[in-house]
Protein backbone atom coordinates (compact mmCIF):
# COMPACT_ATOMS: atom_id res chain seq x y z
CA UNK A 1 -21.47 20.23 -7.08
CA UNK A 2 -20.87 16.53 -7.47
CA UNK A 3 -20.31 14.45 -4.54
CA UNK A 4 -18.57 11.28 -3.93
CA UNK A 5 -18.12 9.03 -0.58
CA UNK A 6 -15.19 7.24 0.12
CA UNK A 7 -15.50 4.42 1.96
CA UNK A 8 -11.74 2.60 2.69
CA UNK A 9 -11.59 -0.26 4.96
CA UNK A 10 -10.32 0.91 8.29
CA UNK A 11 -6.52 -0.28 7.91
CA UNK A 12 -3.90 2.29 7.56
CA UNK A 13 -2.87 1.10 4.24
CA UNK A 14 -6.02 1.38 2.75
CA UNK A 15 -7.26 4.51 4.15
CA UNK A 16 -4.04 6.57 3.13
CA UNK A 17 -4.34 5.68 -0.44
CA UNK A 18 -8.06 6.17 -0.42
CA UNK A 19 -7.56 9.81 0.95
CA UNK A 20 -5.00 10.88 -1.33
CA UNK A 21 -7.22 9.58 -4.09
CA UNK A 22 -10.47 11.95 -2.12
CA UNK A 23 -7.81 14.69 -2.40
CA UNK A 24 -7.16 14.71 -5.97
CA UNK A 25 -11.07 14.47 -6.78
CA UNK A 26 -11.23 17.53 -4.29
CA UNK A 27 -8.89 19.31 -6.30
CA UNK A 28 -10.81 18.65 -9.68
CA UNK A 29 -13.82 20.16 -8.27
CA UNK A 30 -15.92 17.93 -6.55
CA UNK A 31 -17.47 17.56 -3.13
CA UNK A 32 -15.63 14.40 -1.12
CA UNK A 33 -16.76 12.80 1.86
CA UNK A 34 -14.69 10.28 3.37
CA UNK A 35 -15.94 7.98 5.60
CA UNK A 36 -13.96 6.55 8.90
CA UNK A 37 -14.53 3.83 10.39
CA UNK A 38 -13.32 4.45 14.17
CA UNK A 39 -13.21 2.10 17.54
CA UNK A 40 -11.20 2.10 20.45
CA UNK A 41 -8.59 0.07 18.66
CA UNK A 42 -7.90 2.97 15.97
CA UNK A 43 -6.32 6.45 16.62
CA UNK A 44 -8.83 9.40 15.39
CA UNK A 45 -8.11 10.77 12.31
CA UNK A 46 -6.13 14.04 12.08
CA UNK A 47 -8.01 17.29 10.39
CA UNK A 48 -6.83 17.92 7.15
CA UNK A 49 -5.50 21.07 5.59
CA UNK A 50 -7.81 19.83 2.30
CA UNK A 51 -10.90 21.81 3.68
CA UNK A 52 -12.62 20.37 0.38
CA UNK A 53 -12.64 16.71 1.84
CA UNK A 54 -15.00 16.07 4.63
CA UNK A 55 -14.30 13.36 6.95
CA UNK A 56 -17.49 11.56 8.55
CA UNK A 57 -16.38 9.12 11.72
CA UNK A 58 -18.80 6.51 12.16
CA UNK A 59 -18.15 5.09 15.69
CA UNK A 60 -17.88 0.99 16.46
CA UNK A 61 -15.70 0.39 19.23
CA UNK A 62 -15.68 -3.66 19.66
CA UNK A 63 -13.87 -5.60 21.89
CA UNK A 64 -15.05 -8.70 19.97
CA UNK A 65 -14.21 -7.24 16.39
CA UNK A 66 -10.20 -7.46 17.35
CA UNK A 67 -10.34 -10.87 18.08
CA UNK A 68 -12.77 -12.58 15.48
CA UNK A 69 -11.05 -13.95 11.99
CA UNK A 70 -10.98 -12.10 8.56
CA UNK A 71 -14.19 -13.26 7.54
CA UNK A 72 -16.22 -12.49 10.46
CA UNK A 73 -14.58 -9.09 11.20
CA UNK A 74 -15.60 -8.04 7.21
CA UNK A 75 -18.92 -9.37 8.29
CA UNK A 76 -19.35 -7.07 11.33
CA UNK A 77 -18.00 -4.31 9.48
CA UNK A 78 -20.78 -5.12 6.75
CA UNK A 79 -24.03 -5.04 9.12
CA UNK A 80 -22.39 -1.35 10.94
CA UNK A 81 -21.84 0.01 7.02
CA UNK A 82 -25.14 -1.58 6.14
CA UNK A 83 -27.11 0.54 8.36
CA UNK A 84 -25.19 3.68 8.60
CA UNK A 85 -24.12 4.56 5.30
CA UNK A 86 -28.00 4.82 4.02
CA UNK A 87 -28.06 6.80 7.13
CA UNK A 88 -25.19 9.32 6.18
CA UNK A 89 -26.72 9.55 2.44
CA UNK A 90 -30.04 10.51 3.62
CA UNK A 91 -28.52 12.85 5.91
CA UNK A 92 -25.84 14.72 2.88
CA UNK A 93 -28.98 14.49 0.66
CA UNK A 94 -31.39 16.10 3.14
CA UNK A 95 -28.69 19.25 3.57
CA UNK A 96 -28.32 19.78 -0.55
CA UNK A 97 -25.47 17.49 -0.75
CA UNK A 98 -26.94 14.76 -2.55
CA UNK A 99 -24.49 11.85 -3.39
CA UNK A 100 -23.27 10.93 -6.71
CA UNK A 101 -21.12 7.83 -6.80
CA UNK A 102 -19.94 5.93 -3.83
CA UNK A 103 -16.05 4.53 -4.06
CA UNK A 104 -15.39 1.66 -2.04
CA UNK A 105 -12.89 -0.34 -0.77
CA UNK A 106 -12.91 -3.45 -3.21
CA UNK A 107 -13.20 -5.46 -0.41
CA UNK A 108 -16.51 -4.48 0.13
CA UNK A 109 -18.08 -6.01 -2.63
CA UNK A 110 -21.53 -5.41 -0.96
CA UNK A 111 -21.36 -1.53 -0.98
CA UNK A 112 -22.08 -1.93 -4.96
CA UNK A 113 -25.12 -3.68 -4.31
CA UNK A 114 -26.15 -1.29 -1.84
CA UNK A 115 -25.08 1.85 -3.87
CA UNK A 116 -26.89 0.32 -6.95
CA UNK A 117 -30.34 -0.03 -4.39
CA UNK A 118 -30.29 3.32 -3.74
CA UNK A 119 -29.66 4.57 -7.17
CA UNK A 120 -26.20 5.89 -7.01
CA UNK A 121 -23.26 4.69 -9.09
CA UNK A 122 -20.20 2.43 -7.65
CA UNK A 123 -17.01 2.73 -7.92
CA UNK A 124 -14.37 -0.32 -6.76
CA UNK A 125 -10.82 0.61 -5.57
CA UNK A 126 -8.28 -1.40 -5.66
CA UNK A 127 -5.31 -0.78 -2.83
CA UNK A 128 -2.97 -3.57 -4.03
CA UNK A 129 -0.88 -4.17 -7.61
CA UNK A 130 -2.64 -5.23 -11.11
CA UNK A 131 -0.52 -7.94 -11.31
CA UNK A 132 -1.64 -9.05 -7.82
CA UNK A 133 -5.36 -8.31 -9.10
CA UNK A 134 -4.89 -10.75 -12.14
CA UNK A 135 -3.32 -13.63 -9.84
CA UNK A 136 -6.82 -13.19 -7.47
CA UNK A 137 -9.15 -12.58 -10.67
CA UNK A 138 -7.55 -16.43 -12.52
CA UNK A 139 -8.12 -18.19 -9.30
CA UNK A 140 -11.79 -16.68 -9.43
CA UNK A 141 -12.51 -17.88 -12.35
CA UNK A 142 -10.83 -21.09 -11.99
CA UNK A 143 -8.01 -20.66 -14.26
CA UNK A 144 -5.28 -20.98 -10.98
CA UNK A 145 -6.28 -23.89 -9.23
CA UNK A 146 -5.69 -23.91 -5.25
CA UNK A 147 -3.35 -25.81 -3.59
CA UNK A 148 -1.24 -24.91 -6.31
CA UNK A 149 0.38 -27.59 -8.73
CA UNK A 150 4.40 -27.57 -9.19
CA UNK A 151 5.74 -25.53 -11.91
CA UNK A 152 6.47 -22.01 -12.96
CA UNK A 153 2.66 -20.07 -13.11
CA UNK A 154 2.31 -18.06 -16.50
CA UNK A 155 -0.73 -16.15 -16.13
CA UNK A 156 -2.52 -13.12 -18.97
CA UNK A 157 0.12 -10.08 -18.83
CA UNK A 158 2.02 -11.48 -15.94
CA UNK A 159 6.12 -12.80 -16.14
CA UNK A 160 6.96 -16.08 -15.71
CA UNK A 161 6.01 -16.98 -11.55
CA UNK A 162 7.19 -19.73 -9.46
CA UNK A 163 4.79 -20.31 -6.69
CA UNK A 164 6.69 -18.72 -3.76
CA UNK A 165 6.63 -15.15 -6.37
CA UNK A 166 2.33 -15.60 -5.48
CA UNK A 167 0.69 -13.99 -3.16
CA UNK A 168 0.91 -16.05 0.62
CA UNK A 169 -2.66 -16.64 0.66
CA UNK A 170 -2.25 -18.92 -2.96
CA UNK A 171 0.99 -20.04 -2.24
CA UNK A 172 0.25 -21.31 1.24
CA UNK A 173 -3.57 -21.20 1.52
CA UNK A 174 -4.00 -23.57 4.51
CA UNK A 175 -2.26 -20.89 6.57
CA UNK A 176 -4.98 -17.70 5.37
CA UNK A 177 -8.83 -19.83 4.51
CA UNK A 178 -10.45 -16.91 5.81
CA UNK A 179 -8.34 -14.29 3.67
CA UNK A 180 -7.98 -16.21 0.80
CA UNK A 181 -11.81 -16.23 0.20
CA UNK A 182 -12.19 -12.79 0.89
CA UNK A 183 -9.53 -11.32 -1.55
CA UNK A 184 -10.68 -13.73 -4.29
CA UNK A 185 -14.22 -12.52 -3.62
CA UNK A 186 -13.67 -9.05 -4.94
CA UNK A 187 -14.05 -10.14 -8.47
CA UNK A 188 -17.67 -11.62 -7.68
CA UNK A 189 -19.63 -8.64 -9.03
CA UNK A 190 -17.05 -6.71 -10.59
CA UNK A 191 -18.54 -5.94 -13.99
CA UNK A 192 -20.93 -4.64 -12.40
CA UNK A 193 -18.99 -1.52 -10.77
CA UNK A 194 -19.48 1.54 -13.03
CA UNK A 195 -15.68 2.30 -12.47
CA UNK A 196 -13.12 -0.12 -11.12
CA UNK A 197 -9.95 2.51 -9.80
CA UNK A 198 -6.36 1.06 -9.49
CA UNK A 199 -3.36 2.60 -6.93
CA UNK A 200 -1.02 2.00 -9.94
CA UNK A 201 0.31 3.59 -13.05
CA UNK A 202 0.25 2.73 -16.61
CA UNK A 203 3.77 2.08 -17.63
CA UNK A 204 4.52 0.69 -14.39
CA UNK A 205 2.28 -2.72 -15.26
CA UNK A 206 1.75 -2.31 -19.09
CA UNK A 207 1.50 -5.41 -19.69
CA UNK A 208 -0.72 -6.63 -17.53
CA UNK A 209 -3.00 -3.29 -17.34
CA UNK A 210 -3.22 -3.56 -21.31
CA UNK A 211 -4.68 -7.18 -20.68
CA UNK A 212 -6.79 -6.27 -17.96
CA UNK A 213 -8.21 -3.20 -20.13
CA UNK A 214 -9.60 -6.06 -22.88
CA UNK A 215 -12.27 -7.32 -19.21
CA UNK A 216 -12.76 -4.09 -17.27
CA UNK A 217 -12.68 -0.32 -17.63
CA UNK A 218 -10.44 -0.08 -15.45
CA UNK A 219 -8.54 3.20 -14.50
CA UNK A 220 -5.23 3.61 -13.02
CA UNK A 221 -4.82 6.63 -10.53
CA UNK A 222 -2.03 6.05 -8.54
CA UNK A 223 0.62 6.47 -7.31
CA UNK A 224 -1.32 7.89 -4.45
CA UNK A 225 1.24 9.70 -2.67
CA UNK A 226 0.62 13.05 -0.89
CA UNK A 227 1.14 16.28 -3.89
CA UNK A 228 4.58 17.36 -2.59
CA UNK A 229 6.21 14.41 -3.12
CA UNK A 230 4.99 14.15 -6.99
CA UNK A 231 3.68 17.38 -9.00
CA UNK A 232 3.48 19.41 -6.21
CA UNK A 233 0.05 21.26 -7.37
CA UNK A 234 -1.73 20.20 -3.85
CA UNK A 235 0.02 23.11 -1.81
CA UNK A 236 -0.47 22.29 1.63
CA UNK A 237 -0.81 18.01 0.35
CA UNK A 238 2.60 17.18 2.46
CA UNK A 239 1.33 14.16 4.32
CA UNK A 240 -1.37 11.90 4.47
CA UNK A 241 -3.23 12.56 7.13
CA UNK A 242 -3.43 9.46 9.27
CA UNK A 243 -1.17 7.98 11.47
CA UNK A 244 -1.95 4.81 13.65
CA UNK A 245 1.54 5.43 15.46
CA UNK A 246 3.10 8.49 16.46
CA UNK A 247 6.52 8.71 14.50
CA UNK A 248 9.46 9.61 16.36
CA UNK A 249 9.99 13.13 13.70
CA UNK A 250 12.57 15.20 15.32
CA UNK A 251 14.77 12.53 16.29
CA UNK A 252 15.16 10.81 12.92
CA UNK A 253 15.61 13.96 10.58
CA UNK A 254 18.10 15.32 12.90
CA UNK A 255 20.27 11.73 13.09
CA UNK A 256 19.63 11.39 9.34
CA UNK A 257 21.45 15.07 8.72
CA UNK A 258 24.54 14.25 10.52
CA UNK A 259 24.87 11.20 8.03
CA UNK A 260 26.28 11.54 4.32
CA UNK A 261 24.47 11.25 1.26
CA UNK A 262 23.46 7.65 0.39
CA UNK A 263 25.04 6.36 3.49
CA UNK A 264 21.74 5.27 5.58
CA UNK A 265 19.50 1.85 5.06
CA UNK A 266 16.22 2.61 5.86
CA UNK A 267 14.79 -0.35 7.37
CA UNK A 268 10.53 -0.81 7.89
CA UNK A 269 8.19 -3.71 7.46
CA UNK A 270 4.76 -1.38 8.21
CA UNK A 271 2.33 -1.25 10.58
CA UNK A 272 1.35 -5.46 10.71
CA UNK A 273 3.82 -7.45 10.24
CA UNK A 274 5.69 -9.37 13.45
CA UNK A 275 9.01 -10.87 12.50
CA UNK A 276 9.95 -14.21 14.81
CA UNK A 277 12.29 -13.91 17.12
CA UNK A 278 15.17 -15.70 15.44
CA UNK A 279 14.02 -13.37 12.58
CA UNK A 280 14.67 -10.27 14.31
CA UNK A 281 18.11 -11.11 15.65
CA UNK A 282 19.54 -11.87 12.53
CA UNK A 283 18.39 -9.06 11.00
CA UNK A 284 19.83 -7.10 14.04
CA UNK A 285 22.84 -9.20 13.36
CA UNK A 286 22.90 -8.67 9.11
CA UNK A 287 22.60 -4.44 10.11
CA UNK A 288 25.36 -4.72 12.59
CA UNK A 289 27.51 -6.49 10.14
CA UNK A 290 26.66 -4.46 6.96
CA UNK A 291 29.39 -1.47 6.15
CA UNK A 292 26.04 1.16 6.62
CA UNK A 293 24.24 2.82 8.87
CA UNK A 294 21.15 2.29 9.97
CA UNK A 295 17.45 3.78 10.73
CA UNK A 296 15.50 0.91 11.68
CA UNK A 297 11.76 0.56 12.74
CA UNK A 298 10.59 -1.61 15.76
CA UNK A 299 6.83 -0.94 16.83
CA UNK A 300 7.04 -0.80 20.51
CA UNK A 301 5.29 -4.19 20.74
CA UNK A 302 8.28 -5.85 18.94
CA UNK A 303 11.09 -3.73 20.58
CA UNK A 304 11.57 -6.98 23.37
CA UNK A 305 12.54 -9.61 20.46
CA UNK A 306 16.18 -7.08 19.81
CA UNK A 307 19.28 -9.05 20.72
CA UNK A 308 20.72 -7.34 24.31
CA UNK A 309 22.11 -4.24 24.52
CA UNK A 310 21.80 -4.14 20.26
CA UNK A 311 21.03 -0.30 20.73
CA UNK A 312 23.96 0.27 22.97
CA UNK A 313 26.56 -1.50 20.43
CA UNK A 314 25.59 -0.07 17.53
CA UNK A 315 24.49 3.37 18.25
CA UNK A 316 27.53 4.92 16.60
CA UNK A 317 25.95 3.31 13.14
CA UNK A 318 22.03 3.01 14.25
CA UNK A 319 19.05 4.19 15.26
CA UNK A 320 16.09 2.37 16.10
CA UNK A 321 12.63 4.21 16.31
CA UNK A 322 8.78 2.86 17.33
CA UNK A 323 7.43 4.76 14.29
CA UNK A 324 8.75 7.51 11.72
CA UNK A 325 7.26 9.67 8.78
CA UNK A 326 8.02 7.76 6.17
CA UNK A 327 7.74 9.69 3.30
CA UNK A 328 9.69 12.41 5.03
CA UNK A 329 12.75 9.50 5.35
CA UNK A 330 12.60 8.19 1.90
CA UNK A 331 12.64 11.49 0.85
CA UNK A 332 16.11 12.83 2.54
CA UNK A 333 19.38 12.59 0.96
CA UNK A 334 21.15 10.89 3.60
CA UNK A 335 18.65 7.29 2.93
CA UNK A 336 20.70 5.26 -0.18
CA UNK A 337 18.32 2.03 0.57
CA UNK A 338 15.30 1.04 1.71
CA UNK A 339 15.00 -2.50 3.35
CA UNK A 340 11.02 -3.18 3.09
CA UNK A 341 8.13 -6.03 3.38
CA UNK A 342 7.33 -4.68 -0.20
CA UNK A 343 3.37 -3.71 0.75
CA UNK A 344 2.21 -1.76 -2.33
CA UNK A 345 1.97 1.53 -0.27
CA UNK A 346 5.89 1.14 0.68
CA UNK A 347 6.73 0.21 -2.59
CA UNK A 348 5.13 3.21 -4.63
CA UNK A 349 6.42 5.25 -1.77
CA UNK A 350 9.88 4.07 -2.65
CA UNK A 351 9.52 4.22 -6.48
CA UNK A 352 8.26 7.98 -6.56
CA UNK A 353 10.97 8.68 -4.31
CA UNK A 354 13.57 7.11 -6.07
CA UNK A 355 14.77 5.03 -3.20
CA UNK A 356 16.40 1.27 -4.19
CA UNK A 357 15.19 -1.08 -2.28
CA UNK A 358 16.01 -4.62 -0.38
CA UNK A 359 12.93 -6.87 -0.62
CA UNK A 360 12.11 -8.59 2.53
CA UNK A 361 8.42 -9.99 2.19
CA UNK A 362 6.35 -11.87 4.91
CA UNK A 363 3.17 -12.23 3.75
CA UNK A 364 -0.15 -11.28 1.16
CA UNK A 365 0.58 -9.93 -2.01
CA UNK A 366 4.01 -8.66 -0.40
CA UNK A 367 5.87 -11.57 -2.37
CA UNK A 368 4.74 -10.74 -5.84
CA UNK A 369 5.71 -6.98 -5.28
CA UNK A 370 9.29 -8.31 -4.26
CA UNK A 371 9.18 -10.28 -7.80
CA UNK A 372 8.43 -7.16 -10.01
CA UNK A 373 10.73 -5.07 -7.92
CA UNK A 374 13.89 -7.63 -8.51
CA UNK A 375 13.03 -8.75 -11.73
CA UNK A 376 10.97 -6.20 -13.45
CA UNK A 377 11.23 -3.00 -12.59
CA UNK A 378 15.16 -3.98 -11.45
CA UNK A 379 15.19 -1.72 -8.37
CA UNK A 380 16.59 -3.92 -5.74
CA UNK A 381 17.16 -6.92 -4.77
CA UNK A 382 15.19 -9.54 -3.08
CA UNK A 383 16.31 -11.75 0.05
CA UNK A 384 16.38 -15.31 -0.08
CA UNK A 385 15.68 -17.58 2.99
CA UNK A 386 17.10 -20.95 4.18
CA UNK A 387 15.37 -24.30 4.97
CA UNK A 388 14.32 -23.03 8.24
CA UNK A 389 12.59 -20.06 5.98
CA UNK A 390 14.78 -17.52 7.52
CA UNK A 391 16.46 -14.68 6.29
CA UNK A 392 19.97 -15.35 7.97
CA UNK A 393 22.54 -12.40 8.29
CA UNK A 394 25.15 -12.66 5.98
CA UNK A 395 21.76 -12.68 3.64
CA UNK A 396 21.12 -9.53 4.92
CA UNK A 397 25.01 -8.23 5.10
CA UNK A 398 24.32 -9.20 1.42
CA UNK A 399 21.70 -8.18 -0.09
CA UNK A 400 22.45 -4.89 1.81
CA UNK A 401 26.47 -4.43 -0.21
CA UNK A 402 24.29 -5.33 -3.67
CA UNK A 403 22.39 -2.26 -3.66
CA UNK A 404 24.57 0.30 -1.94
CA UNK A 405 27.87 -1.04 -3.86
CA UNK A 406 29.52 -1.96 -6.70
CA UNK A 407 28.53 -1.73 -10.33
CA UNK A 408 24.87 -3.63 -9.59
CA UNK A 409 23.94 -0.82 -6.76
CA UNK A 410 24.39 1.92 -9.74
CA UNK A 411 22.51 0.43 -12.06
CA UNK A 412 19.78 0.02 -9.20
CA UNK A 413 19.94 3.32 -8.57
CA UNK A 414 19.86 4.45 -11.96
CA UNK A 415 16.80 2.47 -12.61
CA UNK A 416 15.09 3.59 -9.19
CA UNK A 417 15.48 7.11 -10.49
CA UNK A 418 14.07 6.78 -13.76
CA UNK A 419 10.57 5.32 -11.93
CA UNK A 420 10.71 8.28 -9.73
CA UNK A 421 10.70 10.46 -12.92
CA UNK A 422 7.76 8.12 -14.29
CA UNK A 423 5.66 8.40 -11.18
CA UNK A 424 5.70 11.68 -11.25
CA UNK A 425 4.54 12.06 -14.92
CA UNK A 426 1.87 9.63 -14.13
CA UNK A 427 0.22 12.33 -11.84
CA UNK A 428 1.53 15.49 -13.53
CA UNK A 429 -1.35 17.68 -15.06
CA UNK A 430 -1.78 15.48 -18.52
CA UNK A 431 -0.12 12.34 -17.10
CA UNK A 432 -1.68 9.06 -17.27
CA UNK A 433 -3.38 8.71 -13.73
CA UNK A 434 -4.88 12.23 -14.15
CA UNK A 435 -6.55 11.57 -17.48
CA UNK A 436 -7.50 8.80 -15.74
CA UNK A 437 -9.05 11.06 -13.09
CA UNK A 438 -10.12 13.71 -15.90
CA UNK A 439 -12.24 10.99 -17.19
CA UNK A 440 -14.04 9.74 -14.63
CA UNK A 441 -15.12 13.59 -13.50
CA UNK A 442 -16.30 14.02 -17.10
CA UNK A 443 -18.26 10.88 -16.99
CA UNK A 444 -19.94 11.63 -13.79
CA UNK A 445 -20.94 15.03 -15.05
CA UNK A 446 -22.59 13.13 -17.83
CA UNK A 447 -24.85 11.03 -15.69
């Protein structure tokens, strides 16, 4: 039996898509380890109902890894992998379980080199858009210049972009050094990867997948959502599997039944992401004033920056939760909108689901997925912030009527539903990402 390892950085959203992607190869046939990388700062992973993938925890609790930058935490997490990843292959080949191909987070450009030393193939995966691939491939190679020059950007298989549609770490590089060299570094050794895997789908980035596709053999496998929420041939697939937080369940599917279909804005911006605190009351402000109701998401560690007694006055329209199942939310009748920080997990999330969307982006390649979802894939619409660069609330009141109203918020919805439908062919036996997949096993067999 063939047998790959998986090796995601350890941040939920890349582990979750990572997994799914270990569960599909499972389900073609092949053996799948997937490797965790787990300190005191990280929850342990729950056991999965996928018997077929194997999870291997390799422990690093650091005090000093939470508080060094970017580059020096990717650094750390390079000398642990160095070491114990030989280790773990020694180990799976000494047992009969020889591995085949390692798939790595395309951060880790050094895993290829590594893989390639000990005679194994190497597989990159990306975990954010194509079109935020290309933008991080031209400045690579020189073609995007940083700081950025005025003017619209018109880049290979890409729209039109002004420079605040580019990711934060081009469009304000002086603010991310260390993160700006590390996502540009991905594309150092990339032809040499054997396979480069993308969470995206073919129709969803034609364009720019056809021009990427003339470099790289690139394949697109995603959207990498658990089974149930797509084809539904993974049985028991109904979550991912990881949760840094422990979401609040019972208490948000039981407010969301008492509420009407299409009446509820779903309101998240993920795991990272700390709004100011002029930010946060205006957005308490913009729900309170908006004709909806509300589920909204504040980590515990943000729940101090709500106005006073917000709860109290709106709790005939609201609900505020540390943490909620996501995909379990999207998917329920009563959610009509979803306001998000557009991170590519969210965003498939909400396109297989069907869910229109208000685009609220803070950082990374969050801005660029706010472009396509206003402007090319027309499923919402995206916020627009003053001189101050806040996001006031009659913004938010806004943006909020444009979706759920009027003769716009149908033709959102309409459109939001057709990418649902497209998703799901994507990953459908015969769709798209599973050739995609198909391939790859075939080719491995091969070797």
């Amino acid at each position: 039996m063939l047998h790959i390892l998986v090796v995601p950085l350890p941040l939920q959203g890349h582990i979750n898509p990572m997994f799914q992607f270990s569960k599909r190869l499972a389900f073609k046939g092949l053996r799948v380890t997937l490797v965790i990388i787990s300190s005191d700062t990280h929850h342990e992973p729950i056991e999965t109902q996928l018997s077929l993938v194997k999870i291997e925890s390799i422990y690093a609790a650091s005090e000093e890894a939470d508080k060094i930058n970017a580059e020096k935490k990717m650094q750390w997490l390079q000398n642990i992998l160095s070491k114990r990843l030989p280790e773990l292959i020694s180990k799976q080949e000494s047992i009969g379980y020889p591995i085949s191909c390692i798939v790595y987070d395309s951060a880790m450009t050094w895993a290829l080199d590594m893989a390639k030393g000990l005679g194994i193939a190497g597989a990159s995966f990306f975990t954010h858009s194509c079109a935020v691939g290309t933008v991080y491939c031209n400045v690579h190679q020189g073609v995007l210049s940083v700081p950025l020059k005025e003017g619209p950007i018109l880049l290979p298989g890409l729209p039109l972009l002004e420079p605040h549609d580019l990711p934060s770490f081009i469009y304000d590089p002086g603010s991310y050094p260390s993160f700006l060299k590390l996502v540009v570094g991905r594309f150092s050794n990339i032809t040499d990867a054997d396979w480069i895997f993308w969470n995206s789908f073919d129709c969803l980035e034609q364009e720019v997948v056809s021009w990427m596709r003339t470099r790289w053999p690139i394949k697109t496998i995603g959207p990498t959502l658990p089974s149930m929420y797509l084809d539904k041939r993974l049985e028991d697939d109904r979550d991912y599997g990881f949760n840094l937080f422990t979401p609040n369940t019972d208490t948000c599917i039981k407010w969301l039944e008492s509420k009407d279909t299409g009446t509820v804005v779903y309101v998240s911006f993920g795991s990272m992401a700390n709004l100011g605190e002029k930010q946060m009351e205006e957005l308490a402000l913009g729900l309170k004033r908006s004709k909806t109701n509300f589920l909204w998401v504040v980590r515990e560690s943000e729940i101090q920056k709500l106005p006073s007694n917000f709860e109290e006055q709106t709790s005939e329209k609201g609900l505020v939760v540390n943490w909620c199942p996501q995909l379990q939310i999207l998917a329920h009748e009563a959610v009509g909108c979803f306001m998000t920080h557009c991170g590519w997990n969210s965003t498939l999330e909400a396109l297989s689901s069907g869910v229109p969307m208000v685009a609220m982006p803070q950082w990374t390649d969050q801005l660029t997925n706010a472009k396509f979802v206003e402007d090319e894939w027309k499923v919402g619409v995206r916020v627009k912030v003053d001189q101050m660069g806040i996001v006031t609330k009659e913004e938010i009141e806004r943006c909020i009527a444009q979706v759920m109203e009027g003769e716009r918020g149908k033709e959102i919805k309409r459109n939001s539903m057709r990418w649902r439908e497209l998703a799901k062919e994507a990953v459908a036996e015969g769709g798209s990402s599973d050739k995609n997949i198909e391939e790859f096993v075939a080719a491995l067999l091969c070797k």
